[in-house]
Protein backbone atom coordinates (compact mmCIF):
# COMPACT_ATOMS: atom_id res chain seq x y z
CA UNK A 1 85.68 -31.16 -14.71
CA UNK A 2 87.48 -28.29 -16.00
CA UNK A 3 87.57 -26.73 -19.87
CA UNK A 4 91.55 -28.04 -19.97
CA UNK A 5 90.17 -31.62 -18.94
CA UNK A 6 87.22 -31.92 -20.73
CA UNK A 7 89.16 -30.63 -24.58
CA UNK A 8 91.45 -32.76 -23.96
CA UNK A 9 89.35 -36.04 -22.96
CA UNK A 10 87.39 -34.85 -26.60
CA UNK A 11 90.88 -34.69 -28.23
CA UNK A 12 91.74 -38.07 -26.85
CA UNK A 13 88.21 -39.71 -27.87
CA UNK A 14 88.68 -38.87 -31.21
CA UNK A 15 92.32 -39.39 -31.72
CA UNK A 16 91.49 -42.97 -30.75
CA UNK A 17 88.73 -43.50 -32.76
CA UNK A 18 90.54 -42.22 -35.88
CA UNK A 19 93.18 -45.05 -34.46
CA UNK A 20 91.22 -48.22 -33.45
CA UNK A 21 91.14 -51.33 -35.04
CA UNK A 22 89.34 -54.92 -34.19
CA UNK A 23 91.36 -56.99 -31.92
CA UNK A 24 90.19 -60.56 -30.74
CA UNK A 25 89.52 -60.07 -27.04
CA UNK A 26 91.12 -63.88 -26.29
CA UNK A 27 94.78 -62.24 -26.77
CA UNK A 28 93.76 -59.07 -24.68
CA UNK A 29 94.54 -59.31 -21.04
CA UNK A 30 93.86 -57.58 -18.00
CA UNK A 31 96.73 -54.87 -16.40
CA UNK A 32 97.42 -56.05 -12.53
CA UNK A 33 98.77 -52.61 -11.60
CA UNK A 34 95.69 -50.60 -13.25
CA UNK A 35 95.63 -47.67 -11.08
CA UNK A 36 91.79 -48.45 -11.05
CA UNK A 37 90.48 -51.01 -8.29
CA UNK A 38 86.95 -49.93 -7.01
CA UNK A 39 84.47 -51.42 -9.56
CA UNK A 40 80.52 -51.04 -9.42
CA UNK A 41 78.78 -54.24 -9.65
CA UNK A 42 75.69 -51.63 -10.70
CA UNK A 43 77.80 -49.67 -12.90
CA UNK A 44 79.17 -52.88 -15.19
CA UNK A 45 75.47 -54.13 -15.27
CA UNK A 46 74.49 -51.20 -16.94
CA UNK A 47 77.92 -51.02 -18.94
CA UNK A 48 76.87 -54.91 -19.91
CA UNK A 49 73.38 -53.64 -21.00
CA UNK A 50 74.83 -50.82 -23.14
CA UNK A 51 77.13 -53.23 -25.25
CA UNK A 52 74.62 -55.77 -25.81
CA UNK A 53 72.69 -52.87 -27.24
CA UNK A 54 75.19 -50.42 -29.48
CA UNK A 55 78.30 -51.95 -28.85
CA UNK A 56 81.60 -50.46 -27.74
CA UNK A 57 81.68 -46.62 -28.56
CA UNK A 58 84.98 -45.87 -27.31
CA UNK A 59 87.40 -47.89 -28.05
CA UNK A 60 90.05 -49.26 -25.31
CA UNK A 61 94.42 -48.83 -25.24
CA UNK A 62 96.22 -51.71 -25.83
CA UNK A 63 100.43 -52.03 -25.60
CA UNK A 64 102.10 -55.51 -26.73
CA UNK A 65 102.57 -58.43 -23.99
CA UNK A 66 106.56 -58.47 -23.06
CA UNK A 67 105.53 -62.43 -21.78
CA UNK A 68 103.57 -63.39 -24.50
CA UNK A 69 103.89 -63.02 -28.62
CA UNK A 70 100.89 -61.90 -30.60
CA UNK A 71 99.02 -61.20 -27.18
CA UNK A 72 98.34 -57.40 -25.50
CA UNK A 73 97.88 -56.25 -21.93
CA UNK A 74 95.00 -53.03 -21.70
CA UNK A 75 96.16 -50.05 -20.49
CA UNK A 76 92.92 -47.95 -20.43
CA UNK A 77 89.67 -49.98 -20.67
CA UNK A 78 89.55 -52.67 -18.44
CA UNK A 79 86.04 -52.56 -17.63
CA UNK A 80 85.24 -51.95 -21.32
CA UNK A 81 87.53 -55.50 -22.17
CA UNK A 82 85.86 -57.34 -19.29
CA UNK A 83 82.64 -56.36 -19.43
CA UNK A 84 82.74 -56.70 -23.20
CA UNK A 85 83.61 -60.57 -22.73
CA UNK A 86 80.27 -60.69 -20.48
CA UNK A 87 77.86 -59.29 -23.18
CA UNK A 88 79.04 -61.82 -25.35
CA UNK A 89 81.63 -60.24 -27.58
CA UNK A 90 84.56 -61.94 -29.66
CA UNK A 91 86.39 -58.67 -30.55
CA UNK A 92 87.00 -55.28 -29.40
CA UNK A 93 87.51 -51.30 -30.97
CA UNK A 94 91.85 -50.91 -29.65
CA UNK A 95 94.09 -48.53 -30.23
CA UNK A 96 97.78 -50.06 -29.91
CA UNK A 97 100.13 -48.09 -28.23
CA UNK A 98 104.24 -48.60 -27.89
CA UNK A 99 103.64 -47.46 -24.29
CA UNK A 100 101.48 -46.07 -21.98
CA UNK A 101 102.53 -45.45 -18.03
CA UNK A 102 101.04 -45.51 -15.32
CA UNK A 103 100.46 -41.48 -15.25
CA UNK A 104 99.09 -41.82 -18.75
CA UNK A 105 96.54 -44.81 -17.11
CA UNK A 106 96.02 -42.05 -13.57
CA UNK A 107 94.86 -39.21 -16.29
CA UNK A 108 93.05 -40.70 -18.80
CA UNK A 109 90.92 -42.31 -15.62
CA UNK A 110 90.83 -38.97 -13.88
CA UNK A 111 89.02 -37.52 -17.26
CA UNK A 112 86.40 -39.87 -17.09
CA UNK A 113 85.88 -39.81 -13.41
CA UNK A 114 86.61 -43.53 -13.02
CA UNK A 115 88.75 -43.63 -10.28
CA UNK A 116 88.46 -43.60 -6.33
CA UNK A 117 89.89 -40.30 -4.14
CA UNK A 118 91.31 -43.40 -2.47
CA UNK A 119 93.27 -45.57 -6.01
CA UNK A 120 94.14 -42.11 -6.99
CA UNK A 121 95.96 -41.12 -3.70
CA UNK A 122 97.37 -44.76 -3.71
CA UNK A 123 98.77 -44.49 -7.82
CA UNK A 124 100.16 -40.81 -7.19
CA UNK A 125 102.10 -42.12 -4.28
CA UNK A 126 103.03 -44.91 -5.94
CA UNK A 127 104.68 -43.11 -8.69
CA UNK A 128 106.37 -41.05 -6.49
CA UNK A 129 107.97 -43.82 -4.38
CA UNK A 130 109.06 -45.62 -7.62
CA UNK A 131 110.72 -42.19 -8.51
CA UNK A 132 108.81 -42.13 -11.62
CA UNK A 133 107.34 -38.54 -11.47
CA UNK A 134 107.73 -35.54 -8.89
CA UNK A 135 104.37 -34.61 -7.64
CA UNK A 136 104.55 -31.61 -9.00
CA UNK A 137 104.98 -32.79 -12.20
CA UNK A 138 101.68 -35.40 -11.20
CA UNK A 139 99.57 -32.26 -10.32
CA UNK A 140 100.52 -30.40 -13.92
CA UNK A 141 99.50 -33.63 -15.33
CA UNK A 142 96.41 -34.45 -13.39
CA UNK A 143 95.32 -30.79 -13.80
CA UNK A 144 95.44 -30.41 -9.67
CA UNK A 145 97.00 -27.55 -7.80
CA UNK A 146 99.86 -27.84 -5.43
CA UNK A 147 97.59 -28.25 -2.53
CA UNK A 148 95.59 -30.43 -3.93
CA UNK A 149 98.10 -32.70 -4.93
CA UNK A 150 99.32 -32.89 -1.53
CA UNK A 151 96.11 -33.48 -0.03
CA UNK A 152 96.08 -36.40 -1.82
CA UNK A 153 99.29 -37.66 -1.52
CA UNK A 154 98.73 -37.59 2.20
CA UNK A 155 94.88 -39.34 1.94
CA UNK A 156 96.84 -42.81 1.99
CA UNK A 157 100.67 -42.11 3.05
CA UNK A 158 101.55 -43.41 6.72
CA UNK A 159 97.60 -44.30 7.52
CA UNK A 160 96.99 -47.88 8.92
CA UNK A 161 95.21 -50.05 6.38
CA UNK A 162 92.43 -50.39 8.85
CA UNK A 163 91.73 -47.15 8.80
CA UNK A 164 92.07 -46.69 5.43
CA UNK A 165 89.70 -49.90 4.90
CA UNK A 166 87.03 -48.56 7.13
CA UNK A 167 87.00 -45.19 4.80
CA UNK A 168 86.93 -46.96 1.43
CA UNK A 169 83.60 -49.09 2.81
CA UNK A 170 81.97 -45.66 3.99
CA UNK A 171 82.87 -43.83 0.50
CA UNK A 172 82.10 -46.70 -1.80
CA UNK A 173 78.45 -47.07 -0.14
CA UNK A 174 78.14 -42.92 -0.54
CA UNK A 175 78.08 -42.50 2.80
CA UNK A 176 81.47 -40.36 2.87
CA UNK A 177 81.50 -38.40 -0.33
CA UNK A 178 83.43 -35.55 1.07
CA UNK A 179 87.24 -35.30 0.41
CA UNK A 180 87.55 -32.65 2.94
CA UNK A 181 86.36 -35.27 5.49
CA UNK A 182 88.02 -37.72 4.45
CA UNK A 183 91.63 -36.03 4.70
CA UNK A 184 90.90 -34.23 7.74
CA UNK A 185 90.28 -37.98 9.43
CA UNK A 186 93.61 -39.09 7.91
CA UNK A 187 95.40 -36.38 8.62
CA UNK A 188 94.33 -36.53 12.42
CA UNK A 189 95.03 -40.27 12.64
CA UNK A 190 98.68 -40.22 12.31
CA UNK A 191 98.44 -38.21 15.46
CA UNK A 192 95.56 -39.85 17.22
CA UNK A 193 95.61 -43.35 15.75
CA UNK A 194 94.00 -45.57 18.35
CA UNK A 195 91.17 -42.76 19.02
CA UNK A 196 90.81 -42.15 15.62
CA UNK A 197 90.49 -46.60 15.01
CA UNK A 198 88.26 -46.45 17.63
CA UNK A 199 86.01 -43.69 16.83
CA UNK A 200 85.66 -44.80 13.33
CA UNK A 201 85.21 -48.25 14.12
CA UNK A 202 82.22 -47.36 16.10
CA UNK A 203 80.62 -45.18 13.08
CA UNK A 204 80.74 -47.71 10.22
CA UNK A 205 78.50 -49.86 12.61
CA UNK A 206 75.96 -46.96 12.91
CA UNK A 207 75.87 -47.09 8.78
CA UNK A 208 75.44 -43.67 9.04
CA UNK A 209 76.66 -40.97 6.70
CA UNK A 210 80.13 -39.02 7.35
CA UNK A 211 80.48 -35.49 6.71
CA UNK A 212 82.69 -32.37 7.98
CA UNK A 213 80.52 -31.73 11.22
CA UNK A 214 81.24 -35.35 12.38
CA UNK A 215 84.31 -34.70 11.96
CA UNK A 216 84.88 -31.34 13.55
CA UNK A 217 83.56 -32.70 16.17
CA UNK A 218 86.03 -34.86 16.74
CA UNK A 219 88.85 -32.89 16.25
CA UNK A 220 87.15 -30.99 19.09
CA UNK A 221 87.10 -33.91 21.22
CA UNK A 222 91.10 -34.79 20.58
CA UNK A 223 92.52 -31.32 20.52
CA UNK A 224 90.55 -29.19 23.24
CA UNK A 225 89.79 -29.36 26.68
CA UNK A 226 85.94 -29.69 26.02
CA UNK A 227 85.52 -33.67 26.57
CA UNK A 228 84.79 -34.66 29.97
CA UNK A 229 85.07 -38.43 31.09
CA UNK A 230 82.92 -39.64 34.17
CA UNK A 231 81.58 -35.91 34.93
CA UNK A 232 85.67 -35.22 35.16
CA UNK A 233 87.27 -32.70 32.77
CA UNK A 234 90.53 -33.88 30.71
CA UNK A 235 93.34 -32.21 30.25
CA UNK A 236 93.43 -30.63 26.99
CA UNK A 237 95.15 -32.39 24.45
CA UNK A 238 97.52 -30.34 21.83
CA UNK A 239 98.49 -30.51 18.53
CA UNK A 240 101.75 -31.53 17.84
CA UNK A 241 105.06 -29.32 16.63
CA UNK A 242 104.90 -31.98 13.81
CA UNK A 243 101.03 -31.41 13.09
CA UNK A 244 101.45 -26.99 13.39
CA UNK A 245 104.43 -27.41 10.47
CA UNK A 246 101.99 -29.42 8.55
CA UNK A 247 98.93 -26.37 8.77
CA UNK A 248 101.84 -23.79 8.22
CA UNK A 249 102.48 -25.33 5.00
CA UNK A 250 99.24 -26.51 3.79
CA UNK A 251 98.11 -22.49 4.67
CA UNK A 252 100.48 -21.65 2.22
CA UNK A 253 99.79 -23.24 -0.48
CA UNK A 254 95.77 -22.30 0.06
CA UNK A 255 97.02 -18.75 1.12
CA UNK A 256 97.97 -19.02 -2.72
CA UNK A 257 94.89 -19.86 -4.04
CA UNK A 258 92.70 -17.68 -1.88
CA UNK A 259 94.49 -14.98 -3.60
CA UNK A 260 93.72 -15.75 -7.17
CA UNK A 261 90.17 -16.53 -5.95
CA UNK A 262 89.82 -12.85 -4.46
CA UNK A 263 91.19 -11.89 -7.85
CA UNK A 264 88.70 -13.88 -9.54
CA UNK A 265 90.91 -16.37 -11.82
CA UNK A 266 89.16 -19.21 -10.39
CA UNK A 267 86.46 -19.57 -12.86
CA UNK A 268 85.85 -23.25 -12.08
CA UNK A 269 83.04 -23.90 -9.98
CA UNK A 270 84.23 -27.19 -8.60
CA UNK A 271 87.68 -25.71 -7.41
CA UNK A 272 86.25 -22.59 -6.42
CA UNK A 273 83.84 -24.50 -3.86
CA UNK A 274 87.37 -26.49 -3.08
CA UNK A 275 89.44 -23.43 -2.13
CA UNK A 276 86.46 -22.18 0.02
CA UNK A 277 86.73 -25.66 2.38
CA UNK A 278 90.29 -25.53 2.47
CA UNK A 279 89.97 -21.71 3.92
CA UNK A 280 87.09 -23.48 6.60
CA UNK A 281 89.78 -25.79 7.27
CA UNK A 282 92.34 -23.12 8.00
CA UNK A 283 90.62 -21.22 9.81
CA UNK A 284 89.53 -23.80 12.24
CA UNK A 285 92.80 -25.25 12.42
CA UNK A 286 94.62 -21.85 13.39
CA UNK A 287 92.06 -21.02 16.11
CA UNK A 288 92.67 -24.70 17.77
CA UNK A 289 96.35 -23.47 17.85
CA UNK A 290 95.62 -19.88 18.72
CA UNK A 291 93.90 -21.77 22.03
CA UNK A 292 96.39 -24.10 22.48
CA UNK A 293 99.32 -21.13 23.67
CA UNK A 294 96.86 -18.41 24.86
């Protein structure tokens, strides 16, 4: 987590705490469209044990009910409401709000690293469809560069939901941990969607970790000449004008942080490692082309 994020999830903590009062938890109720989805049955055990023991320590955001007088719906804390209830609590520390969107919900999640790669894609393209925010505006807000932002924007847009399924089990047991890996499969199933189906299909049965060099390999497979079926070789598959425009502009955008890295103004260690795998990405991708029309 960066400086920026982690000053302002202090600031936040102790605005709120300055802020909270006791609210019975019978007239707090859960938000449908929390960005949030992916819960850890170990996670709210331990969450459970914690309360029973000291209580909640930070407390959660609350705006009024539109449906329902006297009564609130959370806006950030609904693992701390629910899992509050199981511990055996009447009341709860809640700060009341006027509002709160769904970008305030995305951030204040994204500072406690609650959320999925996958229900943060699916909120930031969410927004955007309901012409809420730009997503540049997202990324300023999220603390994400332009490239980044995109990347995730495109993790979920136009990818069948089996696919995107499939992924969610693999990451959510920690056996695909790697965004890079994640995207790149994404990114080459809305090109190769029935390979892609099948070939991932076939490695959530193995229950076997997913990284980059699985991956690589298939983009091997689907874009060179190298696969041979039957002792035959194939002809070599291509990427598509659609798919080149797509590198051009992502190597922009990385073009633009590769700079400031060689300059050294990416301090972060996190992002610096980030920028690195988006030039391996690159550099693959251009020499897949630079094959393609030699």
């Amino acid at each position: 987590m960066s400086l920026l994020m982690q000053s302002v999830s202090k600031d936040v903590n102790v605005a709120q705490n300055m802020d909270a009062i006791e609210v019975d938890l019978s007239i707090i109720h859960e938000d449908v469209d929390n960005p949030r989805k992916f819960h850890s049955s170990k996670e709210d055990e331990a969450m459970i044990e914690s309360i029973k023991a000291r209580g909640i320590l930070q407390p959660i955001t609350i705006v009024r009910d539109p449906n329902r007088s006297g009564h609130y719906i959370v806006k950030d804390g609904n693992r701390r409401r629910k899992n509050a209830l199981l511990a055996g609590l009447k009341t709860i520390p809640a700060v009341i709000k006027n509002e709160f969107s769904e970008l305030d919900q995305l951030t204040a999640n994204i500072i406690r690293d609650d959320m999925t790669v996958f229900d943060i894609s699916r909120s930031i393209n969410r927004l955007i469809a309901n012409k809420l925010h730009k997503q540049k505006e997202i990324g300023t807000a999220l603390g994400y560069a332009e490239a980044k932002t995109s990347k995730y924007v495109a993790l979920t847009k136009d990818v069948s939901k089996h696919i995107i399924e499939n992924l969610e089990e693999l990451y959510n047991r920690g056996l695909a941990k790697d965004f890079s890996a994640l995207y790149e499969i994404t990114s080459l199933s809305k090109e190769f969607n029935e390979e892609v189906t099948k070939w991932l299909d076939k490695h959530v049965g193995t229950g076997k970790s997913l990284g980059m060099k699985d991956v690589n390999k298939l983009k091997v497979k689907l874009t060179t000449d190298e696969e041979k079926t039957e002792g035959e070789k194939n002809s070599p598959a291509q990427f598509t004008e659609t798919v080149i425009f797509e590198i051009a502009d992502r190597g922009k955008s990385s073009l633009d942080r590769i700079s400031k890295l060689s300059k050294g103004e990416i301090i972060d260690q996190a992002e610096r490692e980030e920028v690195m795998s988006e030039l391996d990405e690159l550099i693959r991708d251009l020499k897949i082309i630079q094959k393609q029309y030699k």
